[in-house]
Protein backbone atom coordinates (compact mmCIF):
# COMPACT_ATOMS: atom_id res chain seq x y z
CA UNK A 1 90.79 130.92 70.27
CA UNK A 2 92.46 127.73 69.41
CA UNK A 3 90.88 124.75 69.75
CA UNK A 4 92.96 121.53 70.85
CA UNK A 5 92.87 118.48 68.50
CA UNK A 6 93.41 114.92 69.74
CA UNK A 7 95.30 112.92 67.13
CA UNK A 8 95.77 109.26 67.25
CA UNK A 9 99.12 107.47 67.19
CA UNK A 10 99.33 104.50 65.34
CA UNK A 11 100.81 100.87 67.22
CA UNK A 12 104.10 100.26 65.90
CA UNK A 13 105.12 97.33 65.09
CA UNK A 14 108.16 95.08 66.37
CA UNK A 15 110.18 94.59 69.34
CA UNK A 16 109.83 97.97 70.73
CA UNK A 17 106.38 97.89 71.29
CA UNK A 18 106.54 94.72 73.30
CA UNK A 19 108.46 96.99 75.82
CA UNK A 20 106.54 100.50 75.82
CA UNK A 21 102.89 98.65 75.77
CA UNK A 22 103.79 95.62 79.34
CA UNK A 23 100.47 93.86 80.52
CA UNK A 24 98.97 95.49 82.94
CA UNK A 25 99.08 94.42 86.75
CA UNK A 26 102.91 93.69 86.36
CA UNK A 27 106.24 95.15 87.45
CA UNK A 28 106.83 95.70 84.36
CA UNK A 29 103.83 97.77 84.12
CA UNK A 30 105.11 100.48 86.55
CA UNK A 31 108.99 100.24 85.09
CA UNK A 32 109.87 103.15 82.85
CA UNK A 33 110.39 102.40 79.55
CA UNK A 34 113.54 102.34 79.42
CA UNK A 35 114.07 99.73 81.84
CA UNK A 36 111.79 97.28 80.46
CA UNK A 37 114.77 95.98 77.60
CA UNK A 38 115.92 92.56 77.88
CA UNK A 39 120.06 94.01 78.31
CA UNK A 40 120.74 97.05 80.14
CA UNK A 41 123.65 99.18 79.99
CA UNK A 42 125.25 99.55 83.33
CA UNK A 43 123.61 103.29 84.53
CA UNK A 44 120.25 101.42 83.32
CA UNK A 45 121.41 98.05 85.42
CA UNK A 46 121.52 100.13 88.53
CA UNK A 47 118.50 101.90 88.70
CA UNK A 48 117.20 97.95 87.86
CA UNK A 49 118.24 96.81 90.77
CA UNK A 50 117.19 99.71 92.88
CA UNK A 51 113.91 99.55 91.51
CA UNK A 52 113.12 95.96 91.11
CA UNK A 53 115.31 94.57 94.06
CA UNK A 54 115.48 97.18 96.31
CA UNK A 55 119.45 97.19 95.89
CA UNK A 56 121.43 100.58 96.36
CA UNK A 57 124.32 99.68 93.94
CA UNK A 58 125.66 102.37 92.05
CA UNK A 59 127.36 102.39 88.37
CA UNK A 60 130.39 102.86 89.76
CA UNK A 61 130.27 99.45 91.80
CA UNK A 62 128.85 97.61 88.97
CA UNK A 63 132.20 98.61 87.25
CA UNK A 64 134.22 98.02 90.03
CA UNK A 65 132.45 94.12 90.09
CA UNK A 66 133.04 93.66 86.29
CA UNK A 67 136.50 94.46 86.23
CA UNK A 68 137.58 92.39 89.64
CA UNK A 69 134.82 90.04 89.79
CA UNK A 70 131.66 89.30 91.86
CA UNK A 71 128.93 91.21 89.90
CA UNK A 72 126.67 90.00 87.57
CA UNK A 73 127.50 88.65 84.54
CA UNK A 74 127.59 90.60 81.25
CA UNK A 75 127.85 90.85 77.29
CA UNK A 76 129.74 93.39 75.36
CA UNK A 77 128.23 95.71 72.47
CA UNK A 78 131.76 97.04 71.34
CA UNK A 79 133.08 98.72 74.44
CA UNK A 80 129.56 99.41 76.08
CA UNK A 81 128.93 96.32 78.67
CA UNK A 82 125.14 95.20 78.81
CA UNK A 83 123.12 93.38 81.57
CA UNK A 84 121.01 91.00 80.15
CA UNK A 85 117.77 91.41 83.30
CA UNK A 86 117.69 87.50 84.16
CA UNK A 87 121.07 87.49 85.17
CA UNK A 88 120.77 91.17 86.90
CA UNK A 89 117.68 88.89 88.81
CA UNK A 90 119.69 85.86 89.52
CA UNK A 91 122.72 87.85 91.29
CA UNK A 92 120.34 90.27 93.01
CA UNK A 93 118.51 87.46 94.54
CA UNK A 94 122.28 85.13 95.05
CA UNK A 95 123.12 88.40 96.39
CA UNK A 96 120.44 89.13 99.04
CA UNK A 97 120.03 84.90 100.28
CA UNK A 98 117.58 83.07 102.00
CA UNK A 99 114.73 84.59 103.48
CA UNK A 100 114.69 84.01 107.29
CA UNK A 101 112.35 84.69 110.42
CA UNK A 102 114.69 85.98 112.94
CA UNK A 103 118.07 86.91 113.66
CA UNK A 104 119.36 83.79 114.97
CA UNK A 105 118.81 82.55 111.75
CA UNK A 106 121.31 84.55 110.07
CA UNK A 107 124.41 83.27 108.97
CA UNK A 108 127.55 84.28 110.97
């Protein structure tokens, strides 16, 4: 019969610790890992927003917005755009406005 060994797994070190090891009781927290990187690439950005926001907005329309205009801004890594996860924040919430109490609140 084999007998099942626990081994331990030492911390690493440096940056990408910070992101698989989040405090607990956070958003962050229940993220998966590879969501919890300060720039996203756009596939990443997407479930981001879906998951943090509540936004449906697919990879397809975050390409659509970066090449006409209106999404969030970005930085390019060679030809691979990434979403830095303040500014995927700040247009999600630009994006959603105000909170209001009832309909005849709303805007037009």
């Amino acid at each position: 019969m084999l007998e099942a060994t626990s081994r331990e797994i030492p911390a690493t070190g440096g940056a990408l610790s910070a992101y698989n090891q989040p405090e607990a009781n956070t958003p962050a927290a229940s993220m998966p890992p590879a969501l919890r990187k300060p720039r996203l690439r756009r596939w990443e950005a997407s479930e981001y927003l879906g998951l943090v926001h509540g936004l449906t907005v697919a990879t397809a329309t975050l390409a659509k917005l970066a090449s006409i205009g209106g999404g969030p801004s970005f930085q390019k890594n060679g030809r691979f755009p990434l979403y830095p996860t303040a500014e995927l924040d700040r247009w999600a919430n630009e994006r959603l406005g105000r909170l209001i109490r009832s309909t005849s609140e709303a805007e037009g």
